[in-house]
C-alpha atoms as a PDB file:
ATOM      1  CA  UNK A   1      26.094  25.233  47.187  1.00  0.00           C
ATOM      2  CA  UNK A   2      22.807  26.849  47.964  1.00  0.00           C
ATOM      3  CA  UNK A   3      21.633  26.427  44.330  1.00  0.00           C
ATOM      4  CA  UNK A   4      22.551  22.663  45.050  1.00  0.00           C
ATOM      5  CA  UNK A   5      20.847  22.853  47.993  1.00  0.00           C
ATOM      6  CA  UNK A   6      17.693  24.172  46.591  1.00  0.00           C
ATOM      7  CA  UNK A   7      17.629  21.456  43.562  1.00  0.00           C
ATOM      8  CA  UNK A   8      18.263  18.485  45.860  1.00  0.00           C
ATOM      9  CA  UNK A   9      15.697  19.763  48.091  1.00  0.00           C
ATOM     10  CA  UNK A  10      13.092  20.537  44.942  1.00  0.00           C
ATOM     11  CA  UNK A  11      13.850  17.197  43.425  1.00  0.00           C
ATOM     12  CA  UNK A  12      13.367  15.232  46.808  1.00  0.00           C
ATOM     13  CA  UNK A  13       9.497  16.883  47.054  1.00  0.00           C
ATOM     14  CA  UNK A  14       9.418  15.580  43.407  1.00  0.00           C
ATOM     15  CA  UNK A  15      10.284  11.845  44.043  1.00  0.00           C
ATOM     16  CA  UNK A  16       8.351  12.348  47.263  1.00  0.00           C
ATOM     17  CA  UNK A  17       5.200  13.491  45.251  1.00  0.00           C
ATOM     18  CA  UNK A  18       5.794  10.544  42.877  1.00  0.00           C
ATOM     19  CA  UNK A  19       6.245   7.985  45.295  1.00  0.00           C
ATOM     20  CA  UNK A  20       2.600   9.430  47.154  1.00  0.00           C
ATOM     21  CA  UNK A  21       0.336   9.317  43.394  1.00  0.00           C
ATOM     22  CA  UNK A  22       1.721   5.979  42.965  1.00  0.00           C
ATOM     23  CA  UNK A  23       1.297   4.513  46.035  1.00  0.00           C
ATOM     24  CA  UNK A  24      -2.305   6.325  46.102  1.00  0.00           C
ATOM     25  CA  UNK A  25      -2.892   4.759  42.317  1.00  0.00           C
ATOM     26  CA  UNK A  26      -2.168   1.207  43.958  1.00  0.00           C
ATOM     27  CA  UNK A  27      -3.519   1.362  47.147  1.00  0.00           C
ATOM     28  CA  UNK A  28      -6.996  -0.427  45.847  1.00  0.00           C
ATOM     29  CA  UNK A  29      -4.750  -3.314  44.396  1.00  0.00           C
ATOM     30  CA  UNK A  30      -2.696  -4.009  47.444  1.00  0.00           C
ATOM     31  CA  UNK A  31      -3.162  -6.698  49.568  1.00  0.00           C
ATOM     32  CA  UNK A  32      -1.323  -6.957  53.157  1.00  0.00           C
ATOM     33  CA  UNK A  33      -1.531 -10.619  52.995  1.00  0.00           C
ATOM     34  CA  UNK A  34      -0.142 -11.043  49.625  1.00  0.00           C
ATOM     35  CA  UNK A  35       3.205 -13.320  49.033  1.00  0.00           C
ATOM     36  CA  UNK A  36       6.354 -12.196  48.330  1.00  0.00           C
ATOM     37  CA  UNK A  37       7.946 -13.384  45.449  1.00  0.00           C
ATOM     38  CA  UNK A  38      11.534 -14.670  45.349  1.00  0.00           C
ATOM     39  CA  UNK A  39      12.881 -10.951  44.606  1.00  0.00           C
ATOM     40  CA  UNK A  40      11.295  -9.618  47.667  1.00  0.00           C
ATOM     41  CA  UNK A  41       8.382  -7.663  46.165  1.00  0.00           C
ATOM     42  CA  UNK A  42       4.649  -8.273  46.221  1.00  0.00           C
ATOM     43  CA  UNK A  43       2.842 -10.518  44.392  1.00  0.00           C
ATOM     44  CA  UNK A  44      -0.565  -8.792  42.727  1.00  0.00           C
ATOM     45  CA  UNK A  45      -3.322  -9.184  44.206  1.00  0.00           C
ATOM     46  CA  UNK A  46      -6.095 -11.930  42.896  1.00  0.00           C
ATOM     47  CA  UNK A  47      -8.285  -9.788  41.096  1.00  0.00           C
ATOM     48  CA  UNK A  48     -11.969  -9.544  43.436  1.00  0.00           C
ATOM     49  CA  UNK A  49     -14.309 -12.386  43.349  1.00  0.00           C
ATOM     50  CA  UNK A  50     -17.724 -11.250  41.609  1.00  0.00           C
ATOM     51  CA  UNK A  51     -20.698 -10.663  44.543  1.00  0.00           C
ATOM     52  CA  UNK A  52     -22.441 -13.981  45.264  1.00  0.00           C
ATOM     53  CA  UNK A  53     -25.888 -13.061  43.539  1.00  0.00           C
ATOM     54  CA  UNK A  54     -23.937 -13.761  40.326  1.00  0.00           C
ATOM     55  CA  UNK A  55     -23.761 -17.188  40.859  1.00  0.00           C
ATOM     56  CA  UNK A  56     -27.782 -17.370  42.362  1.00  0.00           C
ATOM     57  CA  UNK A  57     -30.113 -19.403  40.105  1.00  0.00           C
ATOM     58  CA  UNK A  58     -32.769 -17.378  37.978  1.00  0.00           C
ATOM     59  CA  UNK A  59     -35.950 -16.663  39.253  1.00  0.00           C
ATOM     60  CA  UNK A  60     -38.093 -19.517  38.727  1.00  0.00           C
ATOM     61  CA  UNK A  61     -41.460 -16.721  39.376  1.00  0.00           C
ATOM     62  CA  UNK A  62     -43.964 -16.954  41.586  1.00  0.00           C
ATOM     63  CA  UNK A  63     -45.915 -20.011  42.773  1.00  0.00           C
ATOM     64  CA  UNK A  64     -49.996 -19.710  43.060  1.00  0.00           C
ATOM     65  CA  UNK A  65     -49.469 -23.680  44.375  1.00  0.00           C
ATOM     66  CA  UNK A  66     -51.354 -24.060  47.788  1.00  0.00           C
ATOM     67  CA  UNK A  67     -54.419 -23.402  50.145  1.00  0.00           C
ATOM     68  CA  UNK A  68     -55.530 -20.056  50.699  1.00  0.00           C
ATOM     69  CA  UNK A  69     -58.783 -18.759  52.462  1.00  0.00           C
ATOM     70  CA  UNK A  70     -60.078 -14.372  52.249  1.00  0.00           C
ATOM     71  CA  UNK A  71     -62.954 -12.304  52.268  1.00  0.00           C
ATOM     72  CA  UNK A  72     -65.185 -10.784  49.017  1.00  0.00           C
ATOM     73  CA  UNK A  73     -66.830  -7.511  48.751  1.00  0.00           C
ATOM     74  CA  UNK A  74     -68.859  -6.273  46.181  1.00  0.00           C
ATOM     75  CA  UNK A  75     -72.086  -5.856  44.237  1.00  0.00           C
ATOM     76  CA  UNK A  76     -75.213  -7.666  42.516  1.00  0.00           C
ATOM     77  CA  UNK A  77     -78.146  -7.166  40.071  1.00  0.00           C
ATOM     78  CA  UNK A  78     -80.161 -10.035  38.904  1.00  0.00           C
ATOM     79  CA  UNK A  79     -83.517 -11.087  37.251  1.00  0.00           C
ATOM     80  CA  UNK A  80     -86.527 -12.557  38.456  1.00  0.00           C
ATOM     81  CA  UNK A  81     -89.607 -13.195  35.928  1.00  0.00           C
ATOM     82  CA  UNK A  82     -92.624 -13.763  38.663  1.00  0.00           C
ATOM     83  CA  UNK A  83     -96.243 -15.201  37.556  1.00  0.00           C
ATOM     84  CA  UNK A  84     -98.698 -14.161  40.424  1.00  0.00           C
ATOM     85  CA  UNK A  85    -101.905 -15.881  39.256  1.00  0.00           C
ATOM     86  CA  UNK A  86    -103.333 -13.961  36.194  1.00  0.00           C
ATOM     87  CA  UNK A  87    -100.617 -11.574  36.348  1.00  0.00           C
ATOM     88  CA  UNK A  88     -96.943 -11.446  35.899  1.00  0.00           C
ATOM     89  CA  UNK A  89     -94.250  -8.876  36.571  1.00  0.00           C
ATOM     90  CA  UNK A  90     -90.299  -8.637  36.077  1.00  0.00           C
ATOM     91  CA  UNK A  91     -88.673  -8.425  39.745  1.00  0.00           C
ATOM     92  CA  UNK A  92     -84.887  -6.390  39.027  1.00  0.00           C
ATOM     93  CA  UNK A  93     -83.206  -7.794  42.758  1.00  0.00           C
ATOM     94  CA  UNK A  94     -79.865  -5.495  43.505  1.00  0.00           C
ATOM     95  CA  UNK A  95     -77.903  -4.833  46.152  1.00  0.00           C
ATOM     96  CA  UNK A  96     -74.507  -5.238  48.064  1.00  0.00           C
ATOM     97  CA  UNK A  97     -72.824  -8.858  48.215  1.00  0.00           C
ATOM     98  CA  UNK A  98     -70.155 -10.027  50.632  1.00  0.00           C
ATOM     99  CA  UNK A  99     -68.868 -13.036  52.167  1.00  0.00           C
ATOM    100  CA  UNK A 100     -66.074 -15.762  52.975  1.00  0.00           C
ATOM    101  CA  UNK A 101     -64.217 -17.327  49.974  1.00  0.00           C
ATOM    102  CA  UNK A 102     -61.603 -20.682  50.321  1.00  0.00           C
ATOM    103  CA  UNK A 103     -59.613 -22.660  47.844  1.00  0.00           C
ATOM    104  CA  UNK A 104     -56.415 -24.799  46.880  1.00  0.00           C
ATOM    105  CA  UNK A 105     -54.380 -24.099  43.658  1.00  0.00           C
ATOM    106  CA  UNK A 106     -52.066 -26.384  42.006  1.00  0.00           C
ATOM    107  CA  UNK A 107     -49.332 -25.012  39.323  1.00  0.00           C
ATOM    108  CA  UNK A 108     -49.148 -27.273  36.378  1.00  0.00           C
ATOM    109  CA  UNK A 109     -46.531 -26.859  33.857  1.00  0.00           C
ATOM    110  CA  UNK A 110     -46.316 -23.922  31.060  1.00  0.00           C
ATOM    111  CA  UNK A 111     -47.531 -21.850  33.851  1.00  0.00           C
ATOM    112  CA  UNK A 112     -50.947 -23.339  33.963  1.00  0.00           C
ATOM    113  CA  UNK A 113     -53.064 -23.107  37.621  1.00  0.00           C
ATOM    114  CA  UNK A 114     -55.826 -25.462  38.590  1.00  0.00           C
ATOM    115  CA  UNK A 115     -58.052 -25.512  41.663  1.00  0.00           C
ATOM    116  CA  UNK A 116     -61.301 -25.627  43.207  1.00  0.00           C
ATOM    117  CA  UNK A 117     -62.843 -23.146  44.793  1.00  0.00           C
ATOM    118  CA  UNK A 118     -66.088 -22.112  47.153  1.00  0.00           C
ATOM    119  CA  UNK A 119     -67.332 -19.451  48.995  1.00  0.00           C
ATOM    120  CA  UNK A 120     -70.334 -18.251  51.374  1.00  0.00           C
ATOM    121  CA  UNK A 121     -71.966 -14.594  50.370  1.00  0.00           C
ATOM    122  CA  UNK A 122     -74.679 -12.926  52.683  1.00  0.00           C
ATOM    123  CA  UNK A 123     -76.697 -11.173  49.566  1.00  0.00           C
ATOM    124  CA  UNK A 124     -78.940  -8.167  49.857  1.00  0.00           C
ATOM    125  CA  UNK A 125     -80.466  -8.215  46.428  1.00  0.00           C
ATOM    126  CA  UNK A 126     -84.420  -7.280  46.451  1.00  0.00           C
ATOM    127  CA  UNK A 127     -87.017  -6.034  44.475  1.00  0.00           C
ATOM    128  CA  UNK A 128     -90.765  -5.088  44.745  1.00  0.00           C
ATOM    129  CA  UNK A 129     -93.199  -4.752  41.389  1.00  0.00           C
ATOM    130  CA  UNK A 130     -96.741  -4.711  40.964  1.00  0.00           C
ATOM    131  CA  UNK A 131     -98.556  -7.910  40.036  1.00  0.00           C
ATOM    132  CA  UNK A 132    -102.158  -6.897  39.723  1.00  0.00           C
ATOM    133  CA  UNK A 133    -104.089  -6.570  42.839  1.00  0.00           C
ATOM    134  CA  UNK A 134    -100.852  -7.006  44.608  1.00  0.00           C
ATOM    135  CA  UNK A 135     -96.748  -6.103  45.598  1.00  0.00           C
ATOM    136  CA  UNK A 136     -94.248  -9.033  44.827  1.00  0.00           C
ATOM    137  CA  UNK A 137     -91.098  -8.894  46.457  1.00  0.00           C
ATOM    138  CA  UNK A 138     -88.255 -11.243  45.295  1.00  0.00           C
ATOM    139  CA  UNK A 139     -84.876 -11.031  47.279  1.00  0.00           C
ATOM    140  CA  UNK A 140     -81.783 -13.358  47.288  1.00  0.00           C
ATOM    141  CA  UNK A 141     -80.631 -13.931  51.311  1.00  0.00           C
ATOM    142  CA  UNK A 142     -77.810 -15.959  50.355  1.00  0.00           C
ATOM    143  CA  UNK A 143     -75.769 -18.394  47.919  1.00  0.00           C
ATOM    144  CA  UNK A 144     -73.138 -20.569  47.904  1.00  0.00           C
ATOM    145  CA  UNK A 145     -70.873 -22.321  44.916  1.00  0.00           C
ATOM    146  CA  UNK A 146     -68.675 -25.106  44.377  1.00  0.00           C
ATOM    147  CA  UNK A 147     -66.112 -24.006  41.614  1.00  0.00           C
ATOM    148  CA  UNK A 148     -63.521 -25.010  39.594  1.00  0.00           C
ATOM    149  CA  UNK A 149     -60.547 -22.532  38.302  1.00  0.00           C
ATOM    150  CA  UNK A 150     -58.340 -22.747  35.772  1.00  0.00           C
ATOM    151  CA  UNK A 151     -55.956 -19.811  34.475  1.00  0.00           C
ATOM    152  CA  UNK A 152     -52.576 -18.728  33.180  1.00  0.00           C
ATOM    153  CA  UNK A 153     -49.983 -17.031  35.714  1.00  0.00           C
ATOM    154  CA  UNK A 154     -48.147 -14.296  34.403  1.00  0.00           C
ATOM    155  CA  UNK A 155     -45.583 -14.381  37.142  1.00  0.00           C
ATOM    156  CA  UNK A 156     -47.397 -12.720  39.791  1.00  0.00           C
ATOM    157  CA  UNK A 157     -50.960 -12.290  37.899  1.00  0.00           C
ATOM    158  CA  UNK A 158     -53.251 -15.111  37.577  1.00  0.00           C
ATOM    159  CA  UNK A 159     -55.691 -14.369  34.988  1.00  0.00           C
ATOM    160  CA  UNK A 160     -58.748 -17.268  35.501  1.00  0.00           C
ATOM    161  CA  UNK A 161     -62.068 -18.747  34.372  1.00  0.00           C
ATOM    162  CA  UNK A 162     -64.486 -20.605  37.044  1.00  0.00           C
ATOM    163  CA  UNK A 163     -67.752 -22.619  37.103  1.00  0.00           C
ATOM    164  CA  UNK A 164     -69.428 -24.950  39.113  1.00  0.00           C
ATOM    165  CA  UNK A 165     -72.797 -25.342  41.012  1.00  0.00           C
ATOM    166  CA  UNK A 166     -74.369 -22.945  42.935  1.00  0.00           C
ATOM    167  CA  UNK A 167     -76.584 -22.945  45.774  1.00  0.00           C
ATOM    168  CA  UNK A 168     -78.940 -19.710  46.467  1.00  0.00           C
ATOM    169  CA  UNK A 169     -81.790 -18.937  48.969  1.00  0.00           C
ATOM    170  CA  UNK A 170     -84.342 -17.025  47.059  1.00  0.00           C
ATOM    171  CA  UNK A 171     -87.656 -15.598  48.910  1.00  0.00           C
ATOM    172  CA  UNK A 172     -90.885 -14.724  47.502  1.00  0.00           C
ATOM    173  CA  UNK A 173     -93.477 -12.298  49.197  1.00  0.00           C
ATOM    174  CA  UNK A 174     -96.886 -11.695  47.722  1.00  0.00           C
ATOM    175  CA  UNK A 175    -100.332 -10.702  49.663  1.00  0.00           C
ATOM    176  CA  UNK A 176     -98.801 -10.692  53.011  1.00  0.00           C
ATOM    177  CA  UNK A 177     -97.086 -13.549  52.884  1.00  0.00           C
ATOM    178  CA  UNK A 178     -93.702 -15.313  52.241  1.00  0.00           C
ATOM    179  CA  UNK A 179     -92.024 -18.235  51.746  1.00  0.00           C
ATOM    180  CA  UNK A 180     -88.408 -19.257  50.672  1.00  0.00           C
ATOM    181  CA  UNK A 181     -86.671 -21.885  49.118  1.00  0.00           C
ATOM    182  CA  UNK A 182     -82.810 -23.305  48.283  1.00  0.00           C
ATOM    183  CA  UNK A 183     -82.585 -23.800  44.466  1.00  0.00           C
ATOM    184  CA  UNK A 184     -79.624 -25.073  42.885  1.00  0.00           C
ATOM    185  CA  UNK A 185     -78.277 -23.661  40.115  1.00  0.00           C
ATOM    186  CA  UNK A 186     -75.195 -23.089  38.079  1.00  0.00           C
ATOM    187  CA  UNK A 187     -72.687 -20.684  37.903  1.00  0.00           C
ATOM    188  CA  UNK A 188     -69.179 -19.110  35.309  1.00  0.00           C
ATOM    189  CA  UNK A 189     -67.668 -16.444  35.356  1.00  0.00           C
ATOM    190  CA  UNK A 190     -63.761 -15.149  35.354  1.00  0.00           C
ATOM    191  CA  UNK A 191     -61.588 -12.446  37.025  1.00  0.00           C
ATOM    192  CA  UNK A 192     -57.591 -11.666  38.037  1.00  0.00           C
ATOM    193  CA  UNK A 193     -55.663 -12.038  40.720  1.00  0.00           C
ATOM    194  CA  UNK A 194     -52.778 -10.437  42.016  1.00  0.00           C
ATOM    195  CA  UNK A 195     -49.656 -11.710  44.358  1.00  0.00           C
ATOM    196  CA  UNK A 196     -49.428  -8.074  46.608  1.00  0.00           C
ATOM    197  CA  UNK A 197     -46.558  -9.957  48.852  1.00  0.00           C
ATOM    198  CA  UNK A 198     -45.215 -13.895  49.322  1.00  0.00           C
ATOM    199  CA  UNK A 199     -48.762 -14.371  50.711  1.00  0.00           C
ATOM    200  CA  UNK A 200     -51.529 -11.646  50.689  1.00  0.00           C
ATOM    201  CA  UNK A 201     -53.540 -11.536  47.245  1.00  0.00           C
ATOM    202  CA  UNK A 202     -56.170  -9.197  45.842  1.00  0.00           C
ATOM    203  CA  UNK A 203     -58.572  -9.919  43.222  1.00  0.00           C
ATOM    204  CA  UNK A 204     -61.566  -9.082  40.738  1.00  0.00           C
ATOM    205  CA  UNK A 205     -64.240 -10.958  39.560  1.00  0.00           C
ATOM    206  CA  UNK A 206     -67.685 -11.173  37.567  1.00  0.00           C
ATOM    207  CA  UNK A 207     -69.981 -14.325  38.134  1.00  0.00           C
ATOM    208  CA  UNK A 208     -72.990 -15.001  36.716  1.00  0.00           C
ATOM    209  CA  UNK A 209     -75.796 -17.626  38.385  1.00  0.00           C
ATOM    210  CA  UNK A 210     -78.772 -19.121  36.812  1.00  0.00           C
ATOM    211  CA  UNK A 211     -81.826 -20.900  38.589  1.00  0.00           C
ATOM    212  CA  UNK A 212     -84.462 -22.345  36.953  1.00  0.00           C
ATOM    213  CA  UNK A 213     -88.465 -21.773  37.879  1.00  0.00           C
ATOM    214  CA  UNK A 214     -90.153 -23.350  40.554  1.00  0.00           C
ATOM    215  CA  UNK A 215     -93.165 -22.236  42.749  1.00  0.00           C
ATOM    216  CA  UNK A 216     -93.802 -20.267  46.262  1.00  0.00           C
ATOM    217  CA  UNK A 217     -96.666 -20.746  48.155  1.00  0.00           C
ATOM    218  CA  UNK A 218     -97.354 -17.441  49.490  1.00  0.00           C
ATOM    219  CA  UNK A 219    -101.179 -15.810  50.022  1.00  0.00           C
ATOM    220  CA  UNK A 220    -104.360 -17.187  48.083  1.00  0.00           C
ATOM    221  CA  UNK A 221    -102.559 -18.055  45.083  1.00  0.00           C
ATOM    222  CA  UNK A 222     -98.502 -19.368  44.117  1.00  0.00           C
ATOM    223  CA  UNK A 223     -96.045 -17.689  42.697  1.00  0.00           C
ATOM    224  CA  UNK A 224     -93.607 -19.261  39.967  1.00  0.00           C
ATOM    225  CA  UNK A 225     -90.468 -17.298  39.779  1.00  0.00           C
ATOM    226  CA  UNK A 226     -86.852 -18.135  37.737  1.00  0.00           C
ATOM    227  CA  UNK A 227     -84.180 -16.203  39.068  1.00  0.00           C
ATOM    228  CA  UNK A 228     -80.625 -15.317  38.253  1.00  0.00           C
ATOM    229  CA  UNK A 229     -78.222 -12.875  39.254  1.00  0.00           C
ATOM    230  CA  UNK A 230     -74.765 -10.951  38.347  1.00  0.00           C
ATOM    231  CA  UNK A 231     -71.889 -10.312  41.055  1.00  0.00           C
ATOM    232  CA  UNK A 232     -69.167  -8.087  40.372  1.00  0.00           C
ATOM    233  CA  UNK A 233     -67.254  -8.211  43.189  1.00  0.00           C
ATOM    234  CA  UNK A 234     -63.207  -7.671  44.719  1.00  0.00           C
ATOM    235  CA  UNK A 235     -61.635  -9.746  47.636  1.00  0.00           C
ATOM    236  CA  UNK A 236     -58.409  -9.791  49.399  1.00  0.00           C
ATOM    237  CA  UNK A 237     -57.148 -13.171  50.317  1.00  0.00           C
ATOM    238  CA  UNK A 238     -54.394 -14.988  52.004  1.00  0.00           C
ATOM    239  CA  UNK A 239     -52.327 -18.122  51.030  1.00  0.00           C
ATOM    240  CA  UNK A 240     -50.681 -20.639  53.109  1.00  0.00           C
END
């Protein structure tokens, strides 16, 4: 009887440990609010619906469509080829750059941007040379441009070229004496910009400006002076 006993109770622990590993094993199938079929037992559970990101559209990439208005920051060297009189001189302007930029792009297809652009930069180019008797100083105070833009967006990088007219205040001082003047110019250049979130950007950019001659009345004689200039320049901006 007690060797009975003892197999009874040994095969009981046995079914018992069965009865645990498989209910463990189909624990992550059961459902509590399953059906029962017509024998009493459990229908299986529906297998899991997949997440609902599966079923989200694709990315369609980021859209450079819109206004958007930041600030520039950056540096500029130009050229100015000055005839004082009987005597000329080559005036090498450079200094810092920085101003105001604004703009609205428009997303064409094949991932093609267009828009117009301007900005505002306070300059602090200037150079002195001699010019015979005489110091000439040539300096750039300020200029402003009226751009277009065109580029190819590479998701969240818009790679772009840009020219328009530009607008510069270029001074002149010889013998004492100054005088400045607005000349309008052109300008091109090209640079990349860079979606950091939904709406801050951050950019790079080279422009070049060209003025043509013209004269400055400034002590006993005029100056003639052409004039243009390089900016290389970054900006961070914000879009709408």
């Amino acid at each position: 009887m007690k060797r009975r006993s003892k197999f009874a109770a040994s095969a009981l622990l046995s079914l018992a440990g069965a009865v645990v590993s498989a209910t463990a094993a189909s624990a992550q199938y059961y459902d509590p609010s399953a059906s029962m079929d017509s024998y009493g037992t459990a229908a299986p559970a529906p297998a899991p619906l997949p997440a609902a990101d599966a079923y989200a559209a694709p990315s369609a990439g980021y859209k450079w469509s819109g206004a958007y208005v930041g600030g520039v920051l950056g540096a500029g060297w130009g050229t100015a080829n000055v005839d004082y009189g009987l005597f000329s001189t080559t005036n090498s302007p450079s200094g810092a750059t920085g101003g105001i930029v604004g703009g609205f792009n428009f997303n064409l297809a094949s991932n093609f941007v267009l828009g117009a652009e301007t900005d505002l930069t306070w300059n602090g180019l200037t150079d002195r040379q001699n010019a015979g008797f005489t110091e000439v100083t040539t300096r750039s105070n300020w200029q402003l441009t009226a751009r277009g833009r065109a580029g190819v967006a590479l998701d969240r990088i818009l790679l772009y070229g840009t020219a328009g007219v530009a607008f510069n205040d270029i001074e002149v001082s010889a013998a004492g004496a100054s005088n400045s003047e607005v000349r309008t110019g052109w300008v091109a250049g090209g640079g990349a910009e860079g979606a950091i979130t939904q709406h801050i950007t951050a950019r790079a950019e080279l422009l070049y400006s060209s003025f043509g001659r013209d004269e400055y009345a400034v002590g006993p004689t005029p100056a003639s002076t052409d004039f243009s200039m390089t900016v290389l320049r970054g900006g961070i901006g914000y879009r709408f």
